[in-house]
Protein backbone atom coordinates (compact mmCIF):
# COMPACT_ATOMS: atom_id res chain seq x y z
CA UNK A 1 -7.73 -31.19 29.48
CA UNK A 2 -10.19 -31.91 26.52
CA UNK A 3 -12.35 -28.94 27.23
CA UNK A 4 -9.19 -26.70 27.51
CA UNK A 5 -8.35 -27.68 24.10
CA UNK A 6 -11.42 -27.24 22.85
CA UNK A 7 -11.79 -23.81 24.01
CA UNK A 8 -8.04 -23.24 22.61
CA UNK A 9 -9.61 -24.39 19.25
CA UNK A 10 -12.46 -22.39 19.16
CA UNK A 11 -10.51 -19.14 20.39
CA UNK A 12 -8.42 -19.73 17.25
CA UNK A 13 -11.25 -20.46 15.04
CA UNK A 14 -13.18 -17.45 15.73
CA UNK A 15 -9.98 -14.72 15.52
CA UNK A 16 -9.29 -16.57 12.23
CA UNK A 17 -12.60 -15.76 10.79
CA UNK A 18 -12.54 -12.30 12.35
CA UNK A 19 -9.48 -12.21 10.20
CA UNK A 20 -11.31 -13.65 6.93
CA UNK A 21 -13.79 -10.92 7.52
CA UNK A 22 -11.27 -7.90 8.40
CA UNK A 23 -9.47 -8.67 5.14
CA UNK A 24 -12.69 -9.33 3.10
CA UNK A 25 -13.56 -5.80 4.13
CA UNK A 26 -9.91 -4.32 3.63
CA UNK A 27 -10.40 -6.12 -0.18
CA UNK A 28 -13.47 -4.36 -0.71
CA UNK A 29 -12.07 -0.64 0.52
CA UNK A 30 -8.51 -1.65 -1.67
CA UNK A 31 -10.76 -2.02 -4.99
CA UNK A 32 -12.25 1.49 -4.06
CA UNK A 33 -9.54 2.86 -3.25
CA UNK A 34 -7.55 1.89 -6.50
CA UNK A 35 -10.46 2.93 -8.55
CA UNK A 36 -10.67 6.49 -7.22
CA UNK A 37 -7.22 6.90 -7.89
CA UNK A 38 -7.56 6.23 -11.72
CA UNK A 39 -10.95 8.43 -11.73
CA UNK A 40 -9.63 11.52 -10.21
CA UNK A 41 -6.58 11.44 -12.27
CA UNK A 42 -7.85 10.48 -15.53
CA UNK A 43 -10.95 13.16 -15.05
CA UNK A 44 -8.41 16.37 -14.08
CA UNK A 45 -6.07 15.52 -16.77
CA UNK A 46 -8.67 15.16 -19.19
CA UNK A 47 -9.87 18.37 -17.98
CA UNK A 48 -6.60 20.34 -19.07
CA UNK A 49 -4.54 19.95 -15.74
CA UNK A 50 -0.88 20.06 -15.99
CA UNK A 51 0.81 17.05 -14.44
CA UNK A 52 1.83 19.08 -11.01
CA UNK A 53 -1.63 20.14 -10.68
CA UNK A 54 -2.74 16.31 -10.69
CA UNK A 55 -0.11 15.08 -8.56
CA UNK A 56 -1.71 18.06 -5.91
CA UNK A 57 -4.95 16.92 -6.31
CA UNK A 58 -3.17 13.88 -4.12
CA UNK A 59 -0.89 15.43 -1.64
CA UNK A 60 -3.43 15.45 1.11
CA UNK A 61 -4.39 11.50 0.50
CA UNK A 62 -0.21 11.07 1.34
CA UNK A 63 -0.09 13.47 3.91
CA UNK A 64 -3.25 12.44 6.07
CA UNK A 65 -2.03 8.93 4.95
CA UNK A 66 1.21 9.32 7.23
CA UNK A 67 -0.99 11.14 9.77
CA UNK A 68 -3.35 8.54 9.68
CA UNK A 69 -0.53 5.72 10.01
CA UNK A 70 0.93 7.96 13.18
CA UNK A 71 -2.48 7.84 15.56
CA UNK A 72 -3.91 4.85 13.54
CA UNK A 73 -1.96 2.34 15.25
CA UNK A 74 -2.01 4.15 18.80
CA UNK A 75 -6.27 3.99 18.22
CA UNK A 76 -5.82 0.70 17.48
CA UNK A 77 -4.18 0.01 20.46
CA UNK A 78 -6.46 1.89 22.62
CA UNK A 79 -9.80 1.35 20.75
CA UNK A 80 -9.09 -2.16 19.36
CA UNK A 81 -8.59 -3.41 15.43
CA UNK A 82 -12.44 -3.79 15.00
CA UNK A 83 -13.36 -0.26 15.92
CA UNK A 84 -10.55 1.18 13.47
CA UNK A 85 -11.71 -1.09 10.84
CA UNK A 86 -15.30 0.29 11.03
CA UNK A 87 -13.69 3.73 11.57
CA UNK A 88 -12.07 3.87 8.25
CA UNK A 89 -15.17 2.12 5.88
CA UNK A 90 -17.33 5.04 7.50
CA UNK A 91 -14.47 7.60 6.47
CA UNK A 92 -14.37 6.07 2.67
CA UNK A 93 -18.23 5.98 2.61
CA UNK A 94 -18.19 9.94 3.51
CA UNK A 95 -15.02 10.41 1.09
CA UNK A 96 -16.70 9.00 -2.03
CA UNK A 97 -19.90 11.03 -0.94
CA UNK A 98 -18.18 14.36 -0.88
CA UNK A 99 -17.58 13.61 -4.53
CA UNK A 100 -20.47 11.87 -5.83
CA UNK A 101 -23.08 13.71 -4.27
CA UNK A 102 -22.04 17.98 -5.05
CA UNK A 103 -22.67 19.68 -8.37
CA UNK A 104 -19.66 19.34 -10.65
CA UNK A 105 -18.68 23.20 -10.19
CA UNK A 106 -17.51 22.07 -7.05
CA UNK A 107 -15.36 20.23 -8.12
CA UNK A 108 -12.28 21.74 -8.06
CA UNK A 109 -8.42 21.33 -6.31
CA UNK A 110 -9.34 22.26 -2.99
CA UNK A 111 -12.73 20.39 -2.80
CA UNK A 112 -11.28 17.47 -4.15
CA UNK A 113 -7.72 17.43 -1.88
CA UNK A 114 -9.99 17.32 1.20
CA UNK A 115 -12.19 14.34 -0.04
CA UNK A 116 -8.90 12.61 -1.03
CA UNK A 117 -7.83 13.17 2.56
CA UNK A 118 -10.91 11.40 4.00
CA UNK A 119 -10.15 8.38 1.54
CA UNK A 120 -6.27 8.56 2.39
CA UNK A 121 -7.62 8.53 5.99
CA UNK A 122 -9.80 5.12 5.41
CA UNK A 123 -7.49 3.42 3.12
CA UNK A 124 -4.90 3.67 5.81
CA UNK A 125 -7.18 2.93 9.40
CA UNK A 126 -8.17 -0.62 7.23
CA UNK A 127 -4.72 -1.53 6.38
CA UNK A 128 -3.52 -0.83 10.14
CA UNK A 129 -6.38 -3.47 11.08
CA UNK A 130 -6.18 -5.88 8.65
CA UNK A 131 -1.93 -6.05 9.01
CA UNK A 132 -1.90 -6.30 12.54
CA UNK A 133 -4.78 -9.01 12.90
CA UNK A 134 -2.08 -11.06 10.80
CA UNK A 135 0.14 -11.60 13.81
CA UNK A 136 -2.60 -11.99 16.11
CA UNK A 137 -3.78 -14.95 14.17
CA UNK A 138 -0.02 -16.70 13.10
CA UNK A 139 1.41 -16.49 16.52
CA UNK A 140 4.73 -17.53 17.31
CA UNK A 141 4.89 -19.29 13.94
CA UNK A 142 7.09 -17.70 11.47
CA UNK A 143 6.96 -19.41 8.65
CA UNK A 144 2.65 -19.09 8.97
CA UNK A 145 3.85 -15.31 9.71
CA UNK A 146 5.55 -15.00 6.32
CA UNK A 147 3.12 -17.33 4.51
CA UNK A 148 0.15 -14.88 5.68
CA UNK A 149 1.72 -12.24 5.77
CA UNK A 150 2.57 -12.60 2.03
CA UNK A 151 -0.89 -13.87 0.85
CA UNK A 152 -2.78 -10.77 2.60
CA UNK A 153 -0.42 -8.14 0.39
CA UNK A 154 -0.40 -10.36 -2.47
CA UNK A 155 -4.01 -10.37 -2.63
CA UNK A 156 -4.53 -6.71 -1.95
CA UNK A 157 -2.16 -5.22 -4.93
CA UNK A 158 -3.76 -7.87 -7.20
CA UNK A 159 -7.36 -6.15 -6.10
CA UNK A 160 -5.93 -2.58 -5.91
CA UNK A 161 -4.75 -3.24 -9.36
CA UNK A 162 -8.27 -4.72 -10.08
CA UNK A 163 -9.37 -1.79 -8.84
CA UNK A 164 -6.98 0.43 -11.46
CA UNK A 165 -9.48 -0.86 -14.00
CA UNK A 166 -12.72 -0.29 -12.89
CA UNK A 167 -11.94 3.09 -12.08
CA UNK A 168 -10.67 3.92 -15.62
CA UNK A 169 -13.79 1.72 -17.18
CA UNK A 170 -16.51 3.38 -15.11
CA UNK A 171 -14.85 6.82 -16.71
CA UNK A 172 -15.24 5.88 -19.31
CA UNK A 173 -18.55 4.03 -19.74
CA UNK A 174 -20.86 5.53 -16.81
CA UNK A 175 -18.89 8.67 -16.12
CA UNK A 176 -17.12 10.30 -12.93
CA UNK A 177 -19.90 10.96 -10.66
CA UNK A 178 -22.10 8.00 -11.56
CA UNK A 179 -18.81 5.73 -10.81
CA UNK A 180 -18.01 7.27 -7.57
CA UNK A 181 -22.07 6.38 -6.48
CA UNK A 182 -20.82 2.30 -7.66
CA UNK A 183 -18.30 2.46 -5.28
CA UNK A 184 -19.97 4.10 -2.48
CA UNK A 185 -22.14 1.23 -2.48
CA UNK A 186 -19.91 -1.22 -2.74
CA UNK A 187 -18.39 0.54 0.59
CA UNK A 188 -21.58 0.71 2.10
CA UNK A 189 -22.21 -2.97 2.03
CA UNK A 190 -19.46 -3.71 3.28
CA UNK A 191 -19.43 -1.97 5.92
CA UNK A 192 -22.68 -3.50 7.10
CA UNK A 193 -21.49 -6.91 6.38
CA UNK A 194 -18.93 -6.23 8.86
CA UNK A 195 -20.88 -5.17 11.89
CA UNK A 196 -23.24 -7.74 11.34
CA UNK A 197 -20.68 -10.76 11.17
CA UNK A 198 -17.65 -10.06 13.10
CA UNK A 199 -18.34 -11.31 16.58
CA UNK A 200 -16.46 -10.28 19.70
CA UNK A 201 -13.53 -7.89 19.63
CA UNK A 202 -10.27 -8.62 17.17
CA UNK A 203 -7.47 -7.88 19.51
CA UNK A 204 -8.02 -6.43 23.22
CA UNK A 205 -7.70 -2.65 23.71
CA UNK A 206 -5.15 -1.30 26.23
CA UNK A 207 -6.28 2.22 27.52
CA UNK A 208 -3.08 2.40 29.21
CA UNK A 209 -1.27 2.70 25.45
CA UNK A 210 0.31 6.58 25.63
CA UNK A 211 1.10 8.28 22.27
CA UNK A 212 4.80 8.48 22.51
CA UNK A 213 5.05 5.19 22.21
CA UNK A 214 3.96 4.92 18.88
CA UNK A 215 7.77 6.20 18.28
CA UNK A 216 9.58 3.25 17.89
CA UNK A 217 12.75 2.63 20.15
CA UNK A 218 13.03 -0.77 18.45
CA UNK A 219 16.30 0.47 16.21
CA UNK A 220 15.66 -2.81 13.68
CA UNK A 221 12.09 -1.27 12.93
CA UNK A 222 13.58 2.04 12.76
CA UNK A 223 15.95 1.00 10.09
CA UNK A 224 13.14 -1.33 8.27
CA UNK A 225 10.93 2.01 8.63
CA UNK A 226 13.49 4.20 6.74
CA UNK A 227 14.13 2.03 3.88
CA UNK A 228 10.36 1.33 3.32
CA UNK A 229 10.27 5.30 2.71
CA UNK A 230 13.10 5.38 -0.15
CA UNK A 231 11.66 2.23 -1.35
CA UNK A 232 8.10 3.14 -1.76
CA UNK A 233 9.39 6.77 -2.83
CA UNK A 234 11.34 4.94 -5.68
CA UNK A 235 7.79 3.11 -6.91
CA UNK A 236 5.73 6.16 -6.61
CA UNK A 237 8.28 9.02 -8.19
CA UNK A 238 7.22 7.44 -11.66
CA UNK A 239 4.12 5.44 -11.14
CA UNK A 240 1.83 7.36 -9.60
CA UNK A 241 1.43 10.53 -11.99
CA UNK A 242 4.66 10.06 -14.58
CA UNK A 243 3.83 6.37 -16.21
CA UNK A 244 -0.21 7.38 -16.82
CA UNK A 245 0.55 10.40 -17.96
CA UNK A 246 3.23 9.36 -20.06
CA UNK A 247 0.59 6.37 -21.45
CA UNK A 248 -1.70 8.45 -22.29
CA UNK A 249 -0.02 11.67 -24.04
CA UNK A 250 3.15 10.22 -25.29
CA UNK A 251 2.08 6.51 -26.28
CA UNK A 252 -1.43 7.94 -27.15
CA UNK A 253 -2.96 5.06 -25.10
CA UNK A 254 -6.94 5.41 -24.17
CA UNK A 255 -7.65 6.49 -20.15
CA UNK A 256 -9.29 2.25 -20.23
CA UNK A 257 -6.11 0.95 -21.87
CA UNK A 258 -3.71 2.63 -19.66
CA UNK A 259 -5.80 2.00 -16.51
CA UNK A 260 -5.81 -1.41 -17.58
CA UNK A 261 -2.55 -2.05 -18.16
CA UNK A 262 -1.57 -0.51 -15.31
CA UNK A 263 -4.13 -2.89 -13.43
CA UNK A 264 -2.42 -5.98 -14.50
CA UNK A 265 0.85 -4.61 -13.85
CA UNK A 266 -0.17 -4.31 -10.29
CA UNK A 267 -2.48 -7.82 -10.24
CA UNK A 268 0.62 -9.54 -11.12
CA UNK A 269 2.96 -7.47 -8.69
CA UNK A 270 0.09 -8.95 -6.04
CA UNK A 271 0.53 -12.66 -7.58
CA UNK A 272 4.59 -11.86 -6.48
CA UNK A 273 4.30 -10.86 -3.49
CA UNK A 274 2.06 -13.43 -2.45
CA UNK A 275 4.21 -16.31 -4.21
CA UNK A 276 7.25 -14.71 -2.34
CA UNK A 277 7.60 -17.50 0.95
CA UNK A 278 8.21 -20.39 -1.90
CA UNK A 279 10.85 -17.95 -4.32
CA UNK A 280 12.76 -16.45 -1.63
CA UNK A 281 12.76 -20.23 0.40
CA UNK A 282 14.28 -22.47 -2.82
CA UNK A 283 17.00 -19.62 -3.23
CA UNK A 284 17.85 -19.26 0.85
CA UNK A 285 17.74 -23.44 1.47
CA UNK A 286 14.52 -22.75 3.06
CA UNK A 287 15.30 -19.91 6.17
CA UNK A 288 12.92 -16.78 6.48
CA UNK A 289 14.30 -13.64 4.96
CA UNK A 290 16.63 -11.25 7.07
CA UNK A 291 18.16 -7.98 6.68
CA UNK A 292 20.60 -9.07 3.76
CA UNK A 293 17.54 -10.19 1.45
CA UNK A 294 15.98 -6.79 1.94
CA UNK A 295 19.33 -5.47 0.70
CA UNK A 296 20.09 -7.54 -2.30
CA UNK A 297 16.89 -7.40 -3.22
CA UNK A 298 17.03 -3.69 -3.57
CA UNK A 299 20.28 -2.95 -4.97
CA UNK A 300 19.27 -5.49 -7.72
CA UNK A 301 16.11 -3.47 -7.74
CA UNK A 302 17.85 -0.27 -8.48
CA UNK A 303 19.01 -1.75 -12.21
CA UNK A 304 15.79 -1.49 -13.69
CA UNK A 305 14.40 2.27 -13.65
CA UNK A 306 17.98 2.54 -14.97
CA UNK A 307 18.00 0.45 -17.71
CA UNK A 308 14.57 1.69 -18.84
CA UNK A 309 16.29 5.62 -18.49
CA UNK A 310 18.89 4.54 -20.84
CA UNK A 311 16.33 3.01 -23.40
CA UNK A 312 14.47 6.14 -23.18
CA UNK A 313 17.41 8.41 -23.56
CA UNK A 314 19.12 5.82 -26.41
CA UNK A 315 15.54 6.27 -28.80
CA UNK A 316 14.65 2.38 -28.31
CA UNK A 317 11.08 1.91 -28.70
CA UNK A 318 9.55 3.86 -25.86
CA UNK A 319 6.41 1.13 -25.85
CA UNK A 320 8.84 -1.57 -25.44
CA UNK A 321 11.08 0.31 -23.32
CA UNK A 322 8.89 1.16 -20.34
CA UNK A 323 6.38 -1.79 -20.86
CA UNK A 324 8.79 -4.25 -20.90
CA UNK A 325 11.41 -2.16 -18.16
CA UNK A 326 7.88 -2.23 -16.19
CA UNK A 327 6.90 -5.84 -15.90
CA UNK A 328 10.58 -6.67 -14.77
CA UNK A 329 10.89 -3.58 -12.37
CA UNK A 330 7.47 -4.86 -11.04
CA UNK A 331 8.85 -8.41 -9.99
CA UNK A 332 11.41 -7.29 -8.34
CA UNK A 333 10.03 -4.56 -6.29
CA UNK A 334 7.03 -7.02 -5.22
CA UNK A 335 9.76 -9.17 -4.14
CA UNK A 336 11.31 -6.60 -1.99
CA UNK A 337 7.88 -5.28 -0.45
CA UNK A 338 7.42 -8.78 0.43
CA UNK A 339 10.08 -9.03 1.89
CA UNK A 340 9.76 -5.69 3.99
CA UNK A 341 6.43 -6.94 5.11
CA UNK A 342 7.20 -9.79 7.23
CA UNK A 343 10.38 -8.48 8.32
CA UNK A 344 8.38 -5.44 10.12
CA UNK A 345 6.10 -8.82 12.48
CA UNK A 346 9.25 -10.43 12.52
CA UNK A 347 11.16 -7.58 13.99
CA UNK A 348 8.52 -5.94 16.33
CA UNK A 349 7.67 -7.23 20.02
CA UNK A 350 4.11 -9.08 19.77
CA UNK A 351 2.72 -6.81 22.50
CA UNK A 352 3.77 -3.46 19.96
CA UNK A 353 2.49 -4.80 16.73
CA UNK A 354 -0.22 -2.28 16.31
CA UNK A 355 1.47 0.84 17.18
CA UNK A 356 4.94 -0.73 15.17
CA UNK A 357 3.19 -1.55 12.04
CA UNK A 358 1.17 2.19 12.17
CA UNK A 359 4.70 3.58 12.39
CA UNK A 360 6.32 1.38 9.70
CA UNK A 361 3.64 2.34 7.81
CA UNK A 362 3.66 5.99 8.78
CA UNK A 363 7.24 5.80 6.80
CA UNK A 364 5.71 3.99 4.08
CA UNK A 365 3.13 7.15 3.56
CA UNK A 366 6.01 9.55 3.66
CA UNK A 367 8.14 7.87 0.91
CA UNK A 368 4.72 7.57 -0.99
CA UNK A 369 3.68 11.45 -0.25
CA UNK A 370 7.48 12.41 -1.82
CA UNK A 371 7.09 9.99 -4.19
CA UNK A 372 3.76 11.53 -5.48
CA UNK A 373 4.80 15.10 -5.34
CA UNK A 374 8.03 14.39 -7.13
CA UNK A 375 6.49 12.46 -9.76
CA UNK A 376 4.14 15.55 -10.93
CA UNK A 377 6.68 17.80 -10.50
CA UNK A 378 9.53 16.17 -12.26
CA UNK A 379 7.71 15.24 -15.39
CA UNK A 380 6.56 18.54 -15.73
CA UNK A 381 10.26 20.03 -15.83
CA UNK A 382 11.27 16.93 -17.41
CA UNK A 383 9.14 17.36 -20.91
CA UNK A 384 11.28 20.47 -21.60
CA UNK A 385 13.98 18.13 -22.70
CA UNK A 386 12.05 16.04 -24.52
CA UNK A 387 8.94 14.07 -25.44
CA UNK A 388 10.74 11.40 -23.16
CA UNK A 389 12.10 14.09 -20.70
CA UNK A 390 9.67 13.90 -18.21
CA UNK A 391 9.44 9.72 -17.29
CA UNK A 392 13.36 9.75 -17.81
CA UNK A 393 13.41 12.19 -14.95
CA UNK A 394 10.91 10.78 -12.97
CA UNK A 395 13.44 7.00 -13.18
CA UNK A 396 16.58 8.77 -12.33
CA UNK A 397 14.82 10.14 -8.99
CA UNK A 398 13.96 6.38 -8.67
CA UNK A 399 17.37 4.86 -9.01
CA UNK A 400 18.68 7.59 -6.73
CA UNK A 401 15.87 6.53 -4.13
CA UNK A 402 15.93 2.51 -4.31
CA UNK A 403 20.32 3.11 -3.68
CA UNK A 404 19.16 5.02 -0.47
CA UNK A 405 17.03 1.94 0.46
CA UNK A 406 19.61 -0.50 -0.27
CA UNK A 407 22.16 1.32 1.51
CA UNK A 408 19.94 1.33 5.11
CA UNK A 409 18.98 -1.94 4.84
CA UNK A 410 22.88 -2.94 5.11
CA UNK A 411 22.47 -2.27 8.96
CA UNK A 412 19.10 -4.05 9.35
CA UNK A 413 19.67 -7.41 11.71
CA UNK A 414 20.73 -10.55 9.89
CA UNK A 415 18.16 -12.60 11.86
CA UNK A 416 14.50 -12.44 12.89
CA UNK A 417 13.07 -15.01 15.13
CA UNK A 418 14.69 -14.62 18.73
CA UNK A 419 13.78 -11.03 18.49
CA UNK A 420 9.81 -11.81 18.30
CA UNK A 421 8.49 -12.77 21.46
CA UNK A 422 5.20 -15.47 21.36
CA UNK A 423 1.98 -14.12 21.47
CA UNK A 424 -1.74 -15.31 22.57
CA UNK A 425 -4.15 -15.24 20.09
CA UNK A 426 -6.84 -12.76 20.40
CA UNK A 427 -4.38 -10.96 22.97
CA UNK A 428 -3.07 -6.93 22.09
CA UNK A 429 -1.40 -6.76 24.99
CA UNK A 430 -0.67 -3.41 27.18
């Protein structure tokens, strides 16, 4: 009996430091990640693009991103979480080269949409890995589930955000090329960190795992799926191309001071998310979340790109306005991410978890790849009303999205736990 339990312990104790070293690595391609996003937008813009132009230079990081979530979970399945982990660090590595490497006349949209697929590719095959070895290390536990879950996404946005930074310093100190060559090394290392450390396999592979059923037929992740597009498509309508722009040409911001302040805004949406289990748990008499905090959460959700329209529109201080409308909107939106990210373990059958999460997160490129498109495309019609026209725009599109959300999470179940069956640690399933 002793030396089953001991074996028990060390099979837990190695999948959890797979797990340290799966999410070390998803840390460092998150910083990356975050970084290119501020370089190739800051560098176009500075170059004279118009604001649709530099939402373009994008669409093909969403698109291959919901692509990537569509077949990344059904690889995972087949090929197991370590291969698809090593899978996408290799893609970043070659995404960063295709930039760093070429002479700067080849730089241009179409050059640059296809390296932003590769990265959209990698940033998506790590997040597949590192979410589903969550649930592979909590178990049946949900309460550990929603504790882990929360710390993992917590601690990415806080590094993404961290990553914000450095992208808009390294513009501005070293340059564009010269700060893509930083982060390719910082990819490369960890990527060899990774195959020298991990030991054994993180999750078994199932060869018997057939595409179709990365199509859920699991009608509470359908519904959690859904409202994770309008949701995500309500963040990125004004954050992704509307807010920086708006920083830098209507406040008159620096590319370092907006990249920066958009860093912390996203470190401290990370410090939310992660500190969700204890807020949501002293307002809910200590229970797990269900379907009807998902829907609160975002109908309270919707006030605040309102509120910060109306400002805007009413001539109040547009600094105050959308920095202050900001930090609030972030709270609450970490909250409900949170939220939306242990509900989609909670929900899903332990022996789906891969190809569930790859489709929950399939939705969560889509609403991100409508989200981005809108948000060039709306501010650039927008600033014909106004020097405020185009963000206004941009937060109406947002309220319009988060009320979709809230109104699909009013089906979602109203309870989590009986619908997850237990599952062995270190065990994928078929």
């Amino acid at each position: 009996m002793a030396r089953v339990e001991a074996t028990q312990t060390n099979e837990q104790g190695g999948d959890l430091r797979n797990y340290v070293l799966v999410t070390g690595a998803y840390w460092a391609d998150t910083l990356t990640d975050g970084a290119i996003r501020m370089l190739v937008l800051f560098y176009f813009y500075q170059l004279g693009y118009s604001t649709l132009a530099v939402a373009s230079l994008f669409l093909f990081y969403e698109i291959f991103g919901v692509v990537t979530n569509l077949f990344g979970g059904y690889l995972g399945q087949r090929l197991g979480l370590k291969t698809t982990l090593f899978m996408g660090l290799g893609t970043q590595l070659g995404a960063l080269s295709m930039l760093a490497f070429v002479p700067e006349g080849w730089l241009v949209v179409p050059y640059v949409m296809v390296a932003q697929a590769l990265s959209g590719i990698a940033k998506d095959l790590t997040k597949m890995s590192s979410k589903s070895a969550v649930k592979l290390v909590a178990g049946e536990a949900q309460g550990a589930l929603y504790t882990w879950v929360s710390i993992l996404t917590g601690s990415k946005n806080a590094i993404k955000g961290i990553g914000f930074f450095v992208g808009a310093l390294l513009l501005a100190t070293v340059g564009f090329q010269r700060g893509l060559l930083i982060l390719a090394a910082l990819v490369l290392s960890a990527l060899v960190l990774s195959a020298l450390l991990i030991r054994g396999e993180l999750g078994k592979s199932s060869k018997g795992a057939k595409f179709r059923q990365m199509f859920s037929h699991n009608r509470a992740v359908n519904l959690l799926a859904a409202a994770r597009l309008f949701l995500f498509g309500s963040r990125d309508v004004w954050f992704v191309v509307g807010l920086p722009v708006f920083l830098a040409s209507v406040l008159g911001w620096s590319f370092w001071m907006a990249g920066g302040f958009m860093a912390i805004w996203v470190i401290g949406y990370g410090v939310v998310q992660a500190m969700t289990p204890n807020l949501i748990r002293s307002q809910a008499g200590q229970r797990e979340p269900d379907g009807r905090s998902a829907t609160v959460l975002a109908f309270v959700l919707a006030v605040f790109p309102a509120a910060i329209a109306l400002a805007l529109m009413g001539r109040i201080a547009p600094t105050v306005a959308v920095v202050g409308g900001l930090l609030v909107f972030g709270v609450v939106f970490a909250l409900n991410s949170a939220v939306h990210s242990y509900l989609i373990l909670a929900y899903t059958d332990s022996d789906k978890v891969a190809m569930n999460v790859g489709f929950y997160y399939m939705a969560n490129a889509v609403g991100r790849l409508v989200g981005t498109v809108l948000s060039g495309l709306l501010y650039q019609i927008g600033i014909t009303y106004g020097t405020n026209g185009g963000l206004v725009a941009c937060l109406w599109a947002s309220v319009a999205f988060v009320l979709v959300a809230g109104g699909i999470s009013l089906a979602l179940p109203t309870h989590t736990g009986a619908r997850t069956r237990p599952i062995a640690l270190g065990d994928m399933g078929e």
